[in-house]
Protein backbone atom coordinates (compact mmCIF):
# COMPACT_ATOMS: atom_id res chain seq x y z
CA UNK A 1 0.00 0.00 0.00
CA UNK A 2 2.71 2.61 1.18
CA UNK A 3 5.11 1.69 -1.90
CA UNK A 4 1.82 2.38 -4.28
CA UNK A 5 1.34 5.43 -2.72
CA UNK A 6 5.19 7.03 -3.37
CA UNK A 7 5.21 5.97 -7.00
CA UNK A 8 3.74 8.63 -8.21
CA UNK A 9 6.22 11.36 -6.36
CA UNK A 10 8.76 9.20 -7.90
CA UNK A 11 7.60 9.60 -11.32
CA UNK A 12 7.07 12.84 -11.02
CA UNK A 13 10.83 13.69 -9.68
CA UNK A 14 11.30 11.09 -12.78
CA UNK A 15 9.58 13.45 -14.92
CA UNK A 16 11.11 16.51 -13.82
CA UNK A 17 14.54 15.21 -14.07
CA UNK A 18 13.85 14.18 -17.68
CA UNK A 19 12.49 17.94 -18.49
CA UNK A 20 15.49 19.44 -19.15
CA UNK A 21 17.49 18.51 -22.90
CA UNK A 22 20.89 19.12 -20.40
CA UNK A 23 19.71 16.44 -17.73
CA UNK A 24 18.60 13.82 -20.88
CA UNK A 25 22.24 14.44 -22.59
CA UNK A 26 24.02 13.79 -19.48
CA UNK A 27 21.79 10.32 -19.31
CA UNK A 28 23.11 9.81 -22.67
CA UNK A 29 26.21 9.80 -22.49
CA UNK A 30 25.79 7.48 -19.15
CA UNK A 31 25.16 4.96 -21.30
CA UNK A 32 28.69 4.36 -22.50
CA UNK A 33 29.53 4.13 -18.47
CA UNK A 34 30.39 6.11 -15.20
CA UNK A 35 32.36 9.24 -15.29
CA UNK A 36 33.30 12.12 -13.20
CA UNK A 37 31.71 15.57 -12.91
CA UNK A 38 34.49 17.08 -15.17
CA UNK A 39 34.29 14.58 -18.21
CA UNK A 40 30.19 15.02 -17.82
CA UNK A 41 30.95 18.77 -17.84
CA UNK A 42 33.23 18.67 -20.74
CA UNK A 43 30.56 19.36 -23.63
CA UNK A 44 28.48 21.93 -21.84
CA UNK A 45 29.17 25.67 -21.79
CA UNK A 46 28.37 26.11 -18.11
CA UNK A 47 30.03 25.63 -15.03
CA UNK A 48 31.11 22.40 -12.86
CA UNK A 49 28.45 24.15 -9.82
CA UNK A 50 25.65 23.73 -12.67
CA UNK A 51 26.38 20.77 -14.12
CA UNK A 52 26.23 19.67 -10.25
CA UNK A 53 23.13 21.21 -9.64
CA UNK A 54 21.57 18.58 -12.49
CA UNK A 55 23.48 15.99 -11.43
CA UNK A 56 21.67 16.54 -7.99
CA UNK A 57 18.43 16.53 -9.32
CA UNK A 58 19.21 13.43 -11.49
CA UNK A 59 20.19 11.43 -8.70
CA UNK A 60 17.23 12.47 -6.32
CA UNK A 61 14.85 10.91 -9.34
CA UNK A 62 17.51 7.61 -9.12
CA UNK A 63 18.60 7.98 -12.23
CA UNK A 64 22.05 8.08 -11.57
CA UNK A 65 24.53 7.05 -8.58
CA UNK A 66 26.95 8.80 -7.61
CA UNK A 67 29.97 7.12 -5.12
CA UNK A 68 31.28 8.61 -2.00
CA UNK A 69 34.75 9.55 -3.61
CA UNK A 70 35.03 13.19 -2.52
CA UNK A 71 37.24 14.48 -5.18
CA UNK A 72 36.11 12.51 -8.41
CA UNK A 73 32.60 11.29 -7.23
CA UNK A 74 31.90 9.43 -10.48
CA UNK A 75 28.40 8.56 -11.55
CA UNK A 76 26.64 5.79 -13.33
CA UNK A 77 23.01 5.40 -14.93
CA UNK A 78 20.15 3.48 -12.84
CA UNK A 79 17.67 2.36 -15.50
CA UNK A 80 15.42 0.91 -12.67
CA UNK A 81 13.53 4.54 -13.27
CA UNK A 82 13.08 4.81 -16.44
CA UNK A 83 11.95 1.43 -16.58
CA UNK A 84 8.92 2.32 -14.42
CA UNK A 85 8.33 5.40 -16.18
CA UNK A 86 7.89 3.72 -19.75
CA UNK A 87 5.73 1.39 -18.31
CA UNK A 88 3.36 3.96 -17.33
CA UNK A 89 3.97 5.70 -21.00
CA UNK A 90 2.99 2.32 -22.20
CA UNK A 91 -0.54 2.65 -20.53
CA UNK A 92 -1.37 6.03 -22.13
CA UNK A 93 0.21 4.85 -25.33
CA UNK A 94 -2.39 1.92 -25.51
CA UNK A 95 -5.58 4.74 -24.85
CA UNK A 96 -4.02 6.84 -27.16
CA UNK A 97 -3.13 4.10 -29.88
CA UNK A 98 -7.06 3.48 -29.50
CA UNK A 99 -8.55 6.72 -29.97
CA UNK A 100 -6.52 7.52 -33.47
CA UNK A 101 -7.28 4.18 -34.89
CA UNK A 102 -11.17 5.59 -33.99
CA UNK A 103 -9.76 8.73 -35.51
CA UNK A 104 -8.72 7.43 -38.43
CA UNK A 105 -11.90 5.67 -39.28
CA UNK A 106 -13.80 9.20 -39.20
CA UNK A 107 -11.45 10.85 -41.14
CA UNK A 108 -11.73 8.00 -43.49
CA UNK A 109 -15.67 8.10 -43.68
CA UNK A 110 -15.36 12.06 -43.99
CA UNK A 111 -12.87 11.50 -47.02
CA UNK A 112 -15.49 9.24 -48.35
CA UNK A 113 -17.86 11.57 -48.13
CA UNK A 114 -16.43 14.37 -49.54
CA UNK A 115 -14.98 11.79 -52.54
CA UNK A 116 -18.65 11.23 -52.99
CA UNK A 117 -19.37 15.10 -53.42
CA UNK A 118 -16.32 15.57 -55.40
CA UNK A 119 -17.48 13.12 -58.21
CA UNK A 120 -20.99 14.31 -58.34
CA UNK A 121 -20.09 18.02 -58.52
CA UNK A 122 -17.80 16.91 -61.34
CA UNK A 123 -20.17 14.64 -63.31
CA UNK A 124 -22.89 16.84 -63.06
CA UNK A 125 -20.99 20.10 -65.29
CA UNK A 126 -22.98 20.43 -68.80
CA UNK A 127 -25.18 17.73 -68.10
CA UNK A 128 -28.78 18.03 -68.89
CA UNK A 129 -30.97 19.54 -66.12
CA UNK A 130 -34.41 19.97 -64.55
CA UNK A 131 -35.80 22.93 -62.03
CA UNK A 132 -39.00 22.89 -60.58
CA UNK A 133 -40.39 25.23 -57.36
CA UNK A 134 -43.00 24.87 -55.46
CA UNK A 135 -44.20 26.62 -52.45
CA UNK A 136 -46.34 24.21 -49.86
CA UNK A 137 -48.55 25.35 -46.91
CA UNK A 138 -46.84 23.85 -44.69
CA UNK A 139 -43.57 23.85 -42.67
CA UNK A 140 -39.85 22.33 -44.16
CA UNK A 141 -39.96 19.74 -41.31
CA UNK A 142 -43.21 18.74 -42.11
CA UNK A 143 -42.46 18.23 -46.14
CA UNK A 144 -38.78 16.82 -45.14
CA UNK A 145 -40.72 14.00 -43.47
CA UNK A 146 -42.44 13.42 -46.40
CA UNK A 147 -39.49 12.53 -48.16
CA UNK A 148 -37.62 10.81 -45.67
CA UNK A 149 -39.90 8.71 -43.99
CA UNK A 150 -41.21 5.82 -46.17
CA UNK A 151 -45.29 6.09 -44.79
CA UNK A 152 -45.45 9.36 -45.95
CA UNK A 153 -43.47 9.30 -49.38
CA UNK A 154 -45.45 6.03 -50.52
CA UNK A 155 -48.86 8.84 -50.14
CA UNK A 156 -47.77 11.16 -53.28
CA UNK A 157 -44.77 9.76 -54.85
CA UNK A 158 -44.86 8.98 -58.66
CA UNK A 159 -47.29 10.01 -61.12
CA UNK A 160 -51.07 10.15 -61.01
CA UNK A 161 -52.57 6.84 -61.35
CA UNK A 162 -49.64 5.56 -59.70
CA UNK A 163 -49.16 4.22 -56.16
CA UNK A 164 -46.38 3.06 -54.05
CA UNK A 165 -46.71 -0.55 -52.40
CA UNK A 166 -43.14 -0.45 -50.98
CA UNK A 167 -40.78 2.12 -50.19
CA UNK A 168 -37.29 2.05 -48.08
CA UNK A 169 -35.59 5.06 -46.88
CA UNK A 170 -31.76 4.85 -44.96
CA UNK A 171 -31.31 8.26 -44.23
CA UNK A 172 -27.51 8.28 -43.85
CA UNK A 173 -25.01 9.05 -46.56
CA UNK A 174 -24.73 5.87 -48.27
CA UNK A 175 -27.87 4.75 -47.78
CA UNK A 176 -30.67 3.21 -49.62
CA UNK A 177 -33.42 4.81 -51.50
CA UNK A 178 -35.46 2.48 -53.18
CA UNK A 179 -39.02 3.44 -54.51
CA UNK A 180 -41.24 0.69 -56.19
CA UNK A 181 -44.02 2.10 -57.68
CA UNK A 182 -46.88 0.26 -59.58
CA UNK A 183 -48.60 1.58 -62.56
CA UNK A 184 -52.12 1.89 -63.39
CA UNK A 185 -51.67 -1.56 -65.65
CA UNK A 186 -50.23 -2.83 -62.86
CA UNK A 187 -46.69 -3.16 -63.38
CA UNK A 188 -44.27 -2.57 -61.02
CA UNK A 189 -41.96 -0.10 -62.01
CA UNK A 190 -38.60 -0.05 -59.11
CA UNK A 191 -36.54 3.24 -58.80
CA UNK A 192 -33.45 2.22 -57.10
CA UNK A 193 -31.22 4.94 -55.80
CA UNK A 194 -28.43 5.93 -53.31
CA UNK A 195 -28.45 8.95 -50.56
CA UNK A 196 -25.89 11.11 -51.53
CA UNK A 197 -26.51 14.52 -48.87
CA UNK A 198 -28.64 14.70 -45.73
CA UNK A 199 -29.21 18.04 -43.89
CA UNK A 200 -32.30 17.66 -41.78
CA UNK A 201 -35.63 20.01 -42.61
CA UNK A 202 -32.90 21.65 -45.13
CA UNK A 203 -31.63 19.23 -47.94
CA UNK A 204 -32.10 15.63 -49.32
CA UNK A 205 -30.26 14.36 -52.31
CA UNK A 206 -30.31 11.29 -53.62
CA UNK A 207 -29.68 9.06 -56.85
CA UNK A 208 -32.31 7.33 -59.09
CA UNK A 209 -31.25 4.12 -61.37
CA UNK A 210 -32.35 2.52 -64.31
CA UNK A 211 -31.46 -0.91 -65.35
CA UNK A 212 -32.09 -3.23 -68.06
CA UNK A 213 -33.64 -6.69 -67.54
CA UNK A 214 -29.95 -8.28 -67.44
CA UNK A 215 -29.03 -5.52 -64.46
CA UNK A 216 -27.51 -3.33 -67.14
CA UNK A 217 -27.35 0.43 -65.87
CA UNK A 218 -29.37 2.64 -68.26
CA UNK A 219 -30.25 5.09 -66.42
CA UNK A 220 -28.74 7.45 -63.67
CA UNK A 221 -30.23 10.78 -62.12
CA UNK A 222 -28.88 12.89 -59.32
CA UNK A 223 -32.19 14.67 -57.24
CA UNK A 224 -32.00 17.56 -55.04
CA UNK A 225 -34.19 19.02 -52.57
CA UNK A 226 -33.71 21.75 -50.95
CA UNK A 227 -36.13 23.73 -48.37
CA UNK A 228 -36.60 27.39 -47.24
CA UNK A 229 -38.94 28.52 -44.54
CA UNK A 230 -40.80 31.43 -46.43
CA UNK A 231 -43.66 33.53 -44.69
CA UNK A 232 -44.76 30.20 -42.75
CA UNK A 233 -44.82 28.21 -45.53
CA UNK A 234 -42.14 25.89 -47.78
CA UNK A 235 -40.11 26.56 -50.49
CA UNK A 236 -39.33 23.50 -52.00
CA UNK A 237 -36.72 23.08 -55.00
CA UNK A 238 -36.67 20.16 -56.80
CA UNK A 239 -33.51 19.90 -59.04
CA UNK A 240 -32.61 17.27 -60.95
CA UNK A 241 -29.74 16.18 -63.47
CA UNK A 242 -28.66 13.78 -65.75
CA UNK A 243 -25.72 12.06 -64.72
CA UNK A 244 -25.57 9.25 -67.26
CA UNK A 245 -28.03 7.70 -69.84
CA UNK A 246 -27.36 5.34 -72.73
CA UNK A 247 -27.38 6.29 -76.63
CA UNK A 248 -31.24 7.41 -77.70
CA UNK A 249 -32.68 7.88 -74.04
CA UNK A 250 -34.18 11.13 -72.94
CA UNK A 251 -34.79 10.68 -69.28
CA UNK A 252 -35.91 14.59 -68.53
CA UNK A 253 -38.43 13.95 -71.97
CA UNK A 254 -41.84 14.27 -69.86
CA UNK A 255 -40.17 14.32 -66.67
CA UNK A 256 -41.21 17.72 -65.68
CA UNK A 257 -45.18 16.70 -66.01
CA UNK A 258 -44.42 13.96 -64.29
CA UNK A 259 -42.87 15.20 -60.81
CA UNK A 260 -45.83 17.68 -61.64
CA UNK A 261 -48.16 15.50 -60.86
CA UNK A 262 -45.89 14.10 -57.95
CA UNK A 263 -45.75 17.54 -56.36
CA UNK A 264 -49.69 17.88 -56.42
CA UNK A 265 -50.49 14.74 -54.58
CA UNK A 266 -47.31 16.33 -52.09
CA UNK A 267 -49.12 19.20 -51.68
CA UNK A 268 -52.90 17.56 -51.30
CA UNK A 269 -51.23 14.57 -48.59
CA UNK A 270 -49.93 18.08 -46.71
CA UNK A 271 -53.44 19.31 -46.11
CA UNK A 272 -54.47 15.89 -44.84
């Protein structure tokens, strides 16, 4: 109990004696064996009473011995000391070892991230594009639920005639957004996609895919929403752009009626 209780005074005269770039040198050259005051003095520009004064300070932390000789009073390095004091480094090291490798993994998710961002902003220059506004009587949190959570975005999404009898929603970067929406001949038509931004009650953007019966992408729009608080109501911009398509395909041909109709069921499941 009582040897527990003075290591830490030892460390810290440990410490201390370690603090100064003199006090590590003269440890250094230790190593190669005892010597007297003068030889340790030899390659510092102070005097034999300072050199002393660390010498005293190094052997009150045990790092160093010095004999009873009166004259010469050689000393020698104890590595007892600095034993004890890397092995409480070592502890520390371990917590700290821990928390970059958790550092590391969000830097690595944020570089992900921002890779994702990077390529979109860059695929997206002189594509084809599509801008439509609306303004909904209601609040942004209210219309960003109704494209983020799946029970409200199966109510209006898709065309009229249309309906949607399954709909999943990971709201994370990353995440899926798949939309399977049958047609009045009852077809089911699936719109696979990918969340690419999340700002809550602010901004949702997302992917849309196309594929060909043998899983063949046709098909690839980038959607943005974005949503302004104006007078009490919602200003809601839809933008969307074309971020890859095959040889003869118009994907914006019709689109605009098409969200059109989208936006109106929006606006008539908000009065509900």
């Amino acid at each position: 109990m009582n040897s527990h209780q003075r290591t830490p005074d030892k460390l810290s005269q440990v410490f201390l004696a370690l603090a100064h770039p003199v006090r590590r040198e003269i440890l250094f050259s230790l190593m190669e064996g005892e010597a007297s005051v003068k030889i340790i003095a030899k390659p510092f520009s102070m005097s034999m009473v300072a050199v002393t004064k660390h010498l005293k300070i190094l052997e009150r932390a045990e790092l160093i011995k010095r004999s009873k000789n009166a004259q010469l009073r050689p000393s020698h390095l104890q590595a007892g000391p600095l034993k004890e004091a890397s092995n409480w480094i070592q502890q520390y090291r371990q917590f700290w070892n821990e928390s970059f490798d958790k550092l590391d993994e969000y830097i690595e998710e944020l570089q992900k991230k921002e890779k994702i961002m990077s390529e979109t902003e860059q695929s997206n220059e002189s594509k084809p594009e599509l801008t439509i506004t609306r303004v909904f009587n209601a609040t942004p949190s209210q219309v960003y639920k109704m494209w983020t959570e799946p029970e409200h975005i199966a109510k209006w999404y898709g065309p009229k005639g249309f309906t949607v009898p399954e709909a999943k929603i990971d709201l994370r970067v990353g995440g899926e957004f798949l939309i399977h929406m049958k047609m009045p001949n009852g077809n089911i038509f699936p719109n696979p996609g990918v969340i690419r931004e999340v700002i809550e009650n602010e901004k949702i953007q997302f992917s849309l895919m196309q594929y060909d019966e043998q899983g063949n992408l046709q098909v690839e729009m980038l959607n943005t929403v974005t949503l302004e608080e104006q007078d009490g109501k919602t200003k809601m911009t839809f933008h969307v752009v074309e971020v890859k398509t095959i040889p003869g395909v118009q994907p914006l041909k019709g689109l605009d009626h098409a969200w059109g109709q989208s936006f109106d069921k929006l606006e008539e499941a908000l009065s509900k």
